[in-house]
C-alpha atoms as a PDB file:
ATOM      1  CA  UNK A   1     -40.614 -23.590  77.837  1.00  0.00           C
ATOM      2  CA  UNK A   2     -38.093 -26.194  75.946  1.00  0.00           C
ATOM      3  CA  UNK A   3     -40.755 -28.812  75.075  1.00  0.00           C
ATOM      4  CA  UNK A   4     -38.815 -29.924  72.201  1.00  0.00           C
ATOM      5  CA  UNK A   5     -37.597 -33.846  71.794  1.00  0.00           C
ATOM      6  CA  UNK A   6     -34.188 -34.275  70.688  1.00  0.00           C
ATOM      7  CA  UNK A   7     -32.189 -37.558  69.368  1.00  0.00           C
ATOM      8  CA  UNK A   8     -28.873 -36.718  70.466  1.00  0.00           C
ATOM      9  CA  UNK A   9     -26.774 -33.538  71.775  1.00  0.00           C
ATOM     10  CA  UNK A  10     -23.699 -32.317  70.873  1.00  0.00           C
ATOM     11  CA  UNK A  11     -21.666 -30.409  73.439  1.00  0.00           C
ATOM     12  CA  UNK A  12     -18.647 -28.397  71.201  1.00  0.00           C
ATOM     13  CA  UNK A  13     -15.709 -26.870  72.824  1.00  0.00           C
ATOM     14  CA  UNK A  14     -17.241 -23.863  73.583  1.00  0.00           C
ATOM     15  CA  UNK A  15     -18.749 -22.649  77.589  1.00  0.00           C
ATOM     16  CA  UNK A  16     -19.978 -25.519  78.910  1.00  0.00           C
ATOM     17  CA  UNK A  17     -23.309 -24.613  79.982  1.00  0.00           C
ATOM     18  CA  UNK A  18     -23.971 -23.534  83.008  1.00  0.00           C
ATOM     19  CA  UNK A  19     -27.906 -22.757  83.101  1.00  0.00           C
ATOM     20  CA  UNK A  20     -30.409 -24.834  84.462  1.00  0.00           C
ATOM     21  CA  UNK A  21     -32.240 -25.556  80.923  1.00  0.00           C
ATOM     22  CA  UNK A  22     -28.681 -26.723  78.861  1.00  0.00           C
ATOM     23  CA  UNK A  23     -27.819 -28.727  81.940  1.00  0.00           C
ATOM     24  CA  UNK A  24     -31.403 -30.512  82.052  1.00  0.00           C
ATOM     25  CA  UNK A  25     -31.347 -31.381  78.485  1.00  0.00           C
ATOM     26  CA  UNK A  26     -27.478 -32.598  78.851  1.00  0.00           C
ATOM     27  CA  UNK A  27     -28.651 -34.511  81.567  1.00  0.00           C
ATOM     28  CA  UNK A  28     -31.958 -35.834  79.455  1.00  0.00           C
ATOM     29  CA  UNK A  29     -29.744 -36.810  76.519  1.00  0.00           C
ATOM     30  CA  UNK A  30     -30.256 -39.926  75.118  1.00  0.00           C
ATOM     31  CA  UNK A  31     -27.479 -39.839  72.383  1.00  0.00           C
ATOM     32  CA  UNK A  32     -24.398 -37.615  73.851  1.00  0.00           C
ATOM     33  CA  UNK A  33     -21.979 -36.651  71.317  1.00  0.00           C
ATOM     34  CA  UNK A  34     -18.453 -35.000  72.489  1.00  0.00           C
ATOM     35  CA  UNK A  35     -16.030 -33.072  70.678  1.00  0.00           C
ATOM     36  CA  UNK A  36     -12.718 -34.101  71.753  1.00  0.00           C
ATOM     37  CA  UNK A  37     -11.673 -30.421  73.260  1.00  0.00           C
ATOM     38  CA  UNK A  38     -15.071 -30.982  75.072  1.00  0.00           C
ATOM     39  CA  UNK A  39     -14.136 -33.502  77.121  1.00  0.00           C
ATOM     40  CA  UNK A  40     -12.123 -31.643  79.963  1.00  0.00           C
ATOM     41  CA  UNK A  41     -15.214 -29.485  80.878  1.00  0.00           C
ATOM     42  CA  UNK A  42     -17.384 -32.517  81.887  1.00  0.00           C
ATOM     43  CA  UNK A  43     -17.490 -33.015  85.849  1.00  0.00           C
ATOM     44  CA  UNK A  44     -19.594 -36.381  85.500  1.00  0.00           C
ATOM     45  CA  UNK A  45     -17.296 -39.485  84.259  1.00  0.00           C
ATOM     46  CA  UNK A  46     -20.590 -41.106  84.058  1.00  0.00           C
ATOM     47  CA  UNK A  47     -21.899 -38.650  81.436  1.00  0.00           C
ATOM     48  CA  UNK A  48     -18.813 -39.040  79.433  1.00  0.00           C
ATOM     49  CA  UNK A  49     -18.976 -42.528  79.837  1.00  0.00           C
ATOM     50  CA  UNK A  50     -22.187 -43.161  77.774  1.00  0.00           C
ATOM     51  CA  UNK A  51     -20.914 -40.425  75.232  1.00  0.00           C
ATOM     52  CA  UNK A  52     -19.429 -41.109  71.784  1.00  0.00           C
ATOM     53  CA  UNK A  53     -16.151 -38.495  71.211  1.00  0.00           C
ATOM     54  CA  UNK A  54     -15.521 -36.865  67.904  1.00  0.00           C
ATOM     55  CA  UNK A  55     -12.265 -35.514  66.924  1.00  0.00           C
ATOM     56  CA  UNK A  56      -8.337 -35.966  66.179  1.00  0.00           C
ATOM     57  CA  UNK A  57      -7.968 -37.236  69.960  1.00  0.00           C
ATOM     58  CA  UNK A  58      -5.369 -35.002  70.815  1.00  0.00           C
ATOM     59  CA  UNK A  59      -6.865 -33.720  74.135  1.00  0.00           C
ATOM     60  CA  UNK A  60      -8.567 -37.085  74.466  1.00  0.00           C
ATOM     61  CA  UNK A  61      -7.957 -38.445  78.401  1.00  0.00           C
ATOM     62  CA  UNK A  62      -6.517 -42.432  77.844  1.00  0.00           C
ATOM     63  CA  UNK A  63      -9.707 -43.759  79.676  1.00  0.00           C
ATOM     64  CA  UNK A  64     -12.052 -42.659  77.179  1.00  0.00           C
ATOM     65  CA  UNK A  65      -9.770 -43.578  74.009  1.00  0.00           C
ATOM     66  CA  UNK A  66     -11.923 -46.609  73.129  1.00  0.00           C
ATOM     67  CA  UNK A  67     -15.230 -43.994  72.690  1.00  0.00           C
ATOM     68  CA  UNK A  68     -13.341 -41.679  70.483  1.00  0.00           C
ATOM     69  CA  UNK A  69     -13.966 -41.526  66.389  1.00  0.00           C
ATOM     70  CA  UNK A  70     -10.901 -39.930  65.043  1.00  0.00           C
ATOM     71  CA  UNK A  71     -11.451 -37.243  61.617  1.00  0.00           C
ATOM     72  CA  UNK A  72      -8.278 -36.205  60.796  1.00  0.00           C
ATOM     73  CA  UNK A  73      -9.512 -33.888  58.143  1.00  0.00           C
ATOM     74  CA  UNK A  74      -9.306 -30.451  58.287  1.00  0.00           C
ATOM     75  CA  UNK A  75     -12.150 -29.145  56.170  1.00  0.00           C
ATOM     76  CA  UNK A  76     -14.609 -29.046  58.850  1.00  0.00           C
ATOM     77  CA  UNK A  77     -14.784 -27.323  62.611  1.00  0.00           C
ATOM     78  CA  UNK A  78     -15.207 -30.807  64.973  1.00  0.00           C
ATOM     79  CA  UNK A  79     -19.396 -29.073  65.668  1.00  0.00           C
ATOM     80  CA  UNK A  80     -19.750 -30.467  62.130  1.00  0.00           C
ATOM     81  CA  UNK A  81     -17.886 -33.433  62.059  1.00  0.00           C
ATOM     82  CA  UNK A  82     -20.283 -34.497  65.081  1.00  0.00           C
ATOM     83  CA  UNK A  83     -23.014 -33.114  63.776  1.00  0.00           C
ATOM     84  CA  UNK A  84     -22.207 -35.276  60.248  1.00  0.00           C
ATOM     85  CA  UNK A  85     -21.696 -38.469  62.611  1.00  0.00           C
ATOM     86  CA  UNK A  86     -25.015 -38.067  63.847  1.00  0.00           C
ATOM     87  CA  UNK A  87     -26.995 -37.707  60.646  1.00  0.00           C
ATOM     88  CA  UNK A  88     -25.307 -40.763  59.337  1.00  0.00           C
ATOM     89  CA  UNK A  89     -26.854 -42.643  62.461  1.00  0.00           C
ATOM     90  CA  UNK A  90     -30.200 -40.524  61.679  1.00  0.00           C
ATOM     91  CA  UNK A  91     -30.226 -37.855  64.727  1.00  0.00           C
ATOM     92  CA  UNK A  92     -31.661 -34.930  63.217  1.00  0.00           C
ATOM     93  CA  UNK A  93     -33.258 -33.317  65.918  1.00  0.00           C
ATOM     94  CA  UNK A  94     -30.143 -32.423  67.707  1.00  0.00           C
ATOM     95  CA  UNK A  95     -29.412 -29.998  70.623  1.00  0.00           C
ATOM     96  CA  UNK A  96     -26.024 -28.337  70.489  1.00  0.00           C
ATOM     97  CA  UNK A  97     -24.356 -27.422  74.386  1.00  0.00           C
ATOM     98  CA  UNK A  98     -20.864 -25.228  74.333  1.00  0.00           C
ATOM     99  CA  UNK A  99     -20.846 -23.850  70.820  1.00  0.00           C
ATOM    100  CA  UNK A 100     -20.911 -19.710  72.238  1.00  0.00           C
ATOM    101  CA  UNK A 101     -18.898 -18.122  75.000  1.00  0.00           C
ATOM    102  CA  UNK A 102     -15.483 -18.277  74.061  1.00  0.00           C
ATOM    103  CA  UNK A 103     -13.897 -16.594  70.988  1.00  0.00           C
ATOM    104  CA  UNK A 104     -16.247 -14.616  69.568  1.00  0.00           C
ATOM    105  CA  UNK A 105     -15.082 -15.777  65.756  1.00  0.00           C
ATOM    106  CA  UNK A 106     -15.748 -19.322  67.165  1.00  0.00           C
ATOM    107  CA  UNK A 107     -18.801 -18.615  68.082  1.00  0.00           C
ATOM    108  CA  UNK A 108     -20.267 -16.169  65.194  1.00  0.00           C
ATOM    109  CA  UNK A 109     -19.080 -19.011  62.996  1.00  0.00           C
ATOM    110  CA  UNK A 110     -20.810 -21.395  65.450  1.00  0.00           C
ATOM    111  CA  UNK A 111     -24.145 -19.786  65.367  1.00  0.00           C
ATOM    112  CA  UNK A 112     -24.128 -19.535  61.468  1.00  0.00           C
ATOM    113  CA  UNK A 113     -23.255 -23.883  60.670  1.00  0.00           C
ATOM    114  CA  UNK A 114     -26.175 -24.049  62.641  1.00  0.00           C
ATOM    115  CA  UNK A 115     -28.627 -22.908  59.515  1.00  0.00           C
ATOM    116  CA  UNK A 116     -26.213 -25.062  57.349  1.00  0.00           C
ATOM    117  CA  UNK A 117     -27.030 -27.834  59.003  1.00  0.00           C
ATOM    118  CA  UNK A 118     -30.901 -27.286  58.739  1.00  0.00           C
ATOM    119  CA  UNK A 119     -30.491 -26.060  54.432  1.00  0.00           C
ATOM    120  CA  UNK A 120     -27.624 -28.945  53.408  1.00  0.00           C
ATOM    121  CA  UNK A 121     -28.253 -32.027  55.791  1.00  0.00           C
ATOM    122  CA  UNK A 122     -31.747 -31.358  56.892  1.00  0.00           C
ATOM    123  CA  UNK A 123     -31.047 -31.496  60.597  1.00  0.00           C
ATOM    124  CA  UNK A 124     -33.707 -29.812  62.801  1.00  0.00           C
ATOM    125  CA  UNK A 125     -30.976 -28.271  65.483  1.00  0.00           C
ATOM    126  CA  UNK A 126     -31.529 -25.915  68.542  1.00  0.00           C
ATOM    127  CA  UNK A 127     -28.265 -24.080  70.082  1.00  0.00           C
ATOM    128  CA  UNK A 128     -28.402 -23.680  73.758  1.00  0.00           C
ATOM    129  CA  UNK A 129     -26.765 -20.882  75.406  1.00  0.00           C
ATOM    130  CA  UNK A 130     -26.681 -19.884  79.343  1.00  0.00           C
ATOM    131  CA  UNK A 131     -29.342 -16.900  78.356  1.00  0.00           C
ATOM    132  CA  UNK A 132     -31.333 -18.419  75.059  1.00  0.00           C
ATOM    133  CA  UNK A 133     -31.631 -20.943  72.175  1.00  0.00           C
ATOM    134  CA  UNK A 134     -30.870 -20.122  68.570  1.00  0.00           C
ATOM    135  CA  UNK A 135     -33.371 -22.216  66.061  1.00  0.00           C
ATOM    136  CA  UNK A 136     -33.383 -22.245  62.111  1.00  0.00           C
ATOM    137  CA  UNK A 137     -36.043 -21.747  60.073  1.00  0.00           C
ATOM    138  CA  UNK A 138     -38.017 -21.756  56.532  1.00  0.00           C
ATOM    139  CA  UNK A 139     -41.089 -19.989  55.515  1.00  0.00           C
ATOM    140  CA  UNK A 140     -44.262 -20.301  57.318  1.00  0.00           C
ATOM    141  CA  UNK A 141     -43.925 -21.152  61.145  1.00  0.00           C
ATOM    142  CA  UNK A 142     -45.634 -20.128  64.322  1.00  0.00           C
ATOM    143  CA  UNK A 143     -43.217 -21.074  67.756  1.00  0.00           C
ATOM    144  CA  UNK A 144     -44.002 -21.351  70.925  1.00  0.00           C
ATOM    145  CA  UNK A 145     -43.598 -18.504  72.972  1.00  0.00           C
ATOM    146  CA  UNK A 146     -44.220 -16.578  76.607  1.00  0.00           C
ATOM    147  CA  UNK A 147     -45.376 -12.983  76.735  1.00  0.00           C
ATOM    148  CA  UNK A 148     -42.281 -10.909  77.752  1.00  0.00           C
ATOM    149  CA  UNK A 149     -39.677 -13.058  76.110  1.00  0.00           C
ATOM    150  CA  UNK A 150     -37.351 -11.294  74.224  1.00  0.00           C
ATOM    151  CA  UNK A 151     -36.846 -12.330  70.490  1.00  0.00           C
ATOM    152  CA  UNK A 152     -34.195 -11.584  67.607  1.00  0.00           C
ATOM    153  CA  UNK A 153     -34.846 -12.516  63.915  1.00  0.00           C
ATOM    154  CA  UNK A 154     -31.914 -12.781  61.276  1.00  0.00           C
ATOM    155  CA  UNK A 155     -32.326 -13.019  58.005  1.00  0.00           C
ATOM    156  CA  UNK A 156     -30.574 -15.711  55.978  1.00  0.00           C
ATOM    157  CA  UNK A 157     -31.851 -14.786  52.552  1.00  0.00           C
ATOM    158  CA  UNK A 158     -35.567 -13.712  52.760  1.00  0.00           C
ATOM    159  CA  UNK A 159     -37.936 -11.448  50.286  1.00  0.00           C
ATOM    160  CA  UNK A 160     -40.780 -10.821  52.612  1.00  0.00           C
ATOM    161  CA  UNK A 161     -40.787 -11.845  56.665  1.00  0.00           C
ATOM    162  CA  UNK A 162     -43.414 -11.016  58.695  1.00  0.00           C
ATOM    163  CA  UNK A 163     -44.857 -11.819  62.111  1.00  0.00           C
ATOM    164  CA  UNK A 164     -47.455 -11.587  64.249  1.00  0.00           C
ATOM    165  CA  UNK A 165     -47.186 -12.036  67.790  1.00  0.00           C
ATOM    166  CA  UNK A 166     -44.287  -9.716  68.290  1.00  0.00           C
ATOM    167  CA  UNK A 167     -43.922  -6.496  69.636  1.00  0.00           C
ATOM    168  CA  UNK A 168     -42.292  -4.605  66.775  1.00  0.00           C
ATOM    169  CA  UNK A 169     -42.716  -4.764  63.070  1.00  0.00           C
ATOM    170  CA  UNK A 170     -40.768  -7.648  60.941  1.00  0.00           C
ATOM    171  CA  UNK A 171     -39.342  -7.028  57.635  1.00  0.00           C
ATOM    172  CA  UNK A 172     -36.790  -8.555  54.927  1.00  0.00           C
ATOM    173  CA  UNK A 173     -34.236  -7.142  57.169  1.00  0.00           C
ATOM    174  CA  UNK A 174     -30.663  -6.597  55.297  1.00  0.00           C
ATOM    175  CA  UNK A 175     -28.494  -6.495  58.186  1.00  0.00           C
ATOM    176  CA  UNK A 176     -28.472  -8.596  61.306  1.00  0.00           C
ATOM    177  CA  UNK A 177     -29.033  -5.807  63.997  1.00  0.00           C
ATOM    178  CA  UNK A 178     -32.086  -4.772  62.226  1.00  0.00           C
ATOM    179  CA  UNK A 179     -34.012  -7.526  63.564  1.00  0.00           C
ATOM    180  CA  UNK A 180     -32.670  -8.038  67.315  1.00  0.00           C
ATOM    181  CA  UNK A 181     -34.145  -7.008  70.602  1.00  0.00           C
ATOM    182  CA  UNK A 182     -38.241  -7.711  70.085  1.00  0.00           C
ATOM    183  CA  UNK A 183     -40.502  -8.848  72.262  1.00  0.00           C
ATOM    184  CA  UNK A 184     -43.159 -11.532  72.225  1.00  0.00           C
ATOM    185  CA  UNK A 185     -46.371 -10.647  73.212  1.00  0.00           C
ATOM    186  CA  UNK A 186     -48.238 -13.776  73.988  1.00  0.00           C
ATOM    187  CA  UNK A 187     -47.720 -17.661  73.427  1.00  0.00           C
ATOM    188  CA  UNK A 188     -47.084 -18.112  70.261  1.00  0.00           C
ATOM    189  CA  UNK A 189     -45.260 -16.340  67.420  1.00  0.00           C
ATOM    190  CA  UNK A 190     -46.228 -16.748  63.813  1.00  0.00           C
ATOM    191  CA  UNK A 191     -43.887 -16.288  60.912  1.00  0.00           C
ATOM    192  CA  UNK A 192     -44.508 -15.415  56.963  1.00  0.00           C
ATOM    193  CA  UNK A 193     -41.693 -15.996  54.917  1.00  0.00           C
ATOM    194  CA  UNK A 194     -40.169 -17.121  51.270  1.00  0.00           C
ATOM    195  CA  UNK A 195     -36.575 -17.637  52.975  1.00  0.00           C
ATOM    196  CA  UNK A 196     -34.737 -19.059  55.690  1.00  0.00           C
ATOM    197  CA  UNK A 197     -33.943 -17.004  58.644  1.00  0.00           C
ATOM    198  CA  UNK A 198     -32.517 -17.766  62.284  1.00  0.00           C
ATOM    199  CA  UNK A 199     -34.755 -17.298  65.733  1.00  0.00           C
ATOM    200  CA  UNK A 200     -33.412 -16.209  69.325  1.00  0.00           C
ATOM    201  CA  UNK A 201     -35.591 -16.771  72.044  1.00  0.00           C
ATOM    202  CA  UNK A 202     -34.505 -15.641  75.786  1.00  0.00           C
ATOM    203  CA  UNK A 203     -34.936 -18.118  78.860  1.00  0.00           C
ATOM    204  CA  UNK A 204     -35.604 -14.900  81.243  1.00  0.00           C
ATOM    205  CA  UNK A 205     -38.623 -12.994  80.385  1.00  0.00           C
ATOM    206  CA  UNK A 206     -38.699  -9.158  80.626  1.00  0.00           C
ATOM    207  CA  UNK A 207     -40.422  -7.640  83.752  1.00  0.00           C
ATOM    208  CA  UNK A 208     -39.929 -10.694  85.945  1.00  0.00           C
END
């Protein structure tokens, strides 16, 4: 289903994955970048060992001192300090591992720096959860799909939103539930849009 290339992945404090698609895209990773709170949830020292670590080092084990980039600042959640790191190396197709699970503020907050990312710095980033993958989006865009997938579209500032290839009607929704719980009906999913809005695609599809 994930056919998507990425540069690097970013694996935040969060619920360290625990599915079999996160994991095989950890495990794929050809960049790996660590936030420093990160780095106690990783059972490979191998895997850490080829990974660059972002953050004030405070949870930092010794051994892995000389890989860490320390931002003191507090402006910024350490997900965006990484996620700044790699655009200045030019990752922009980036995979983010452990940003949900925990405290729901976290990960609300989480969720939304993810379309900041895609307006402000112009990454192209897909969040991985242990049930789905959140990916930002603008205007006109058909996805990839599989017929019994469950979908959720949020709105981030859009006029008109339509689609075709879902179960249910789109519209400019205004609030976020409006637009959760729909279900793909074939391959592909095609988008109309004069906005930005956010896409949730399940790894389970219904009926199976």
């Amino acid at each position: 289903m994930i056919t998507k290339k990425f540069d690097t992945v970013i694996v935040a404090n969060g619920q360290f994955p625990r599915h079999a698609v996160p994991l095989e895209i950890l495990h794929q990773a050809e960049h790996l970048v660590v936030c420093d709170g990160a780095i106690a949830s990783f059972q490979s020292s191998e895997k850490i060992g080829k990974a660059v670590i972002i953050g004030d080092g405070d949870s930092v084990p010794s051994e892995y001192r000389n890989r860490l980039i320390q931002i003191d600042e507090q402006d910024d959640n350490d997900q965006t300090k990484a996620t700044r790191y790699c655009v200045e190396k030019g990752w922009k197709r980036i995979a983010y591992l452990g940003s949900t699970g925990l405290r729901e503020d976290h990960t609300l907050g989480n969720i939304s720096l993810l379309m900041r990312y895609y307006r402000e710095m112009g990454v192209e980033g897909t969040m991985f959860t242990d049930h789905g993958f959140f990916t930002p989006a603008h205007g006109n865009q058909t996805i990839p799909s599989t017929k019994g997938q469950q979908v959720s579209i949020f709105n981030f500032g859009c006029n008109q939103l339509t689609a075709e290839g879902l179960r249910w009607n789109t519209y400019n929704f205004q609030e976020w539930w409006q637009g959760t719980l729909n279900e793909a009906l074939g391959d592909s999913i095609s988008f109309c849009a004069d906005g930005y809005y956010l896409i949730y695609q399940t790894y389970d599809i219904k009926g199976t």
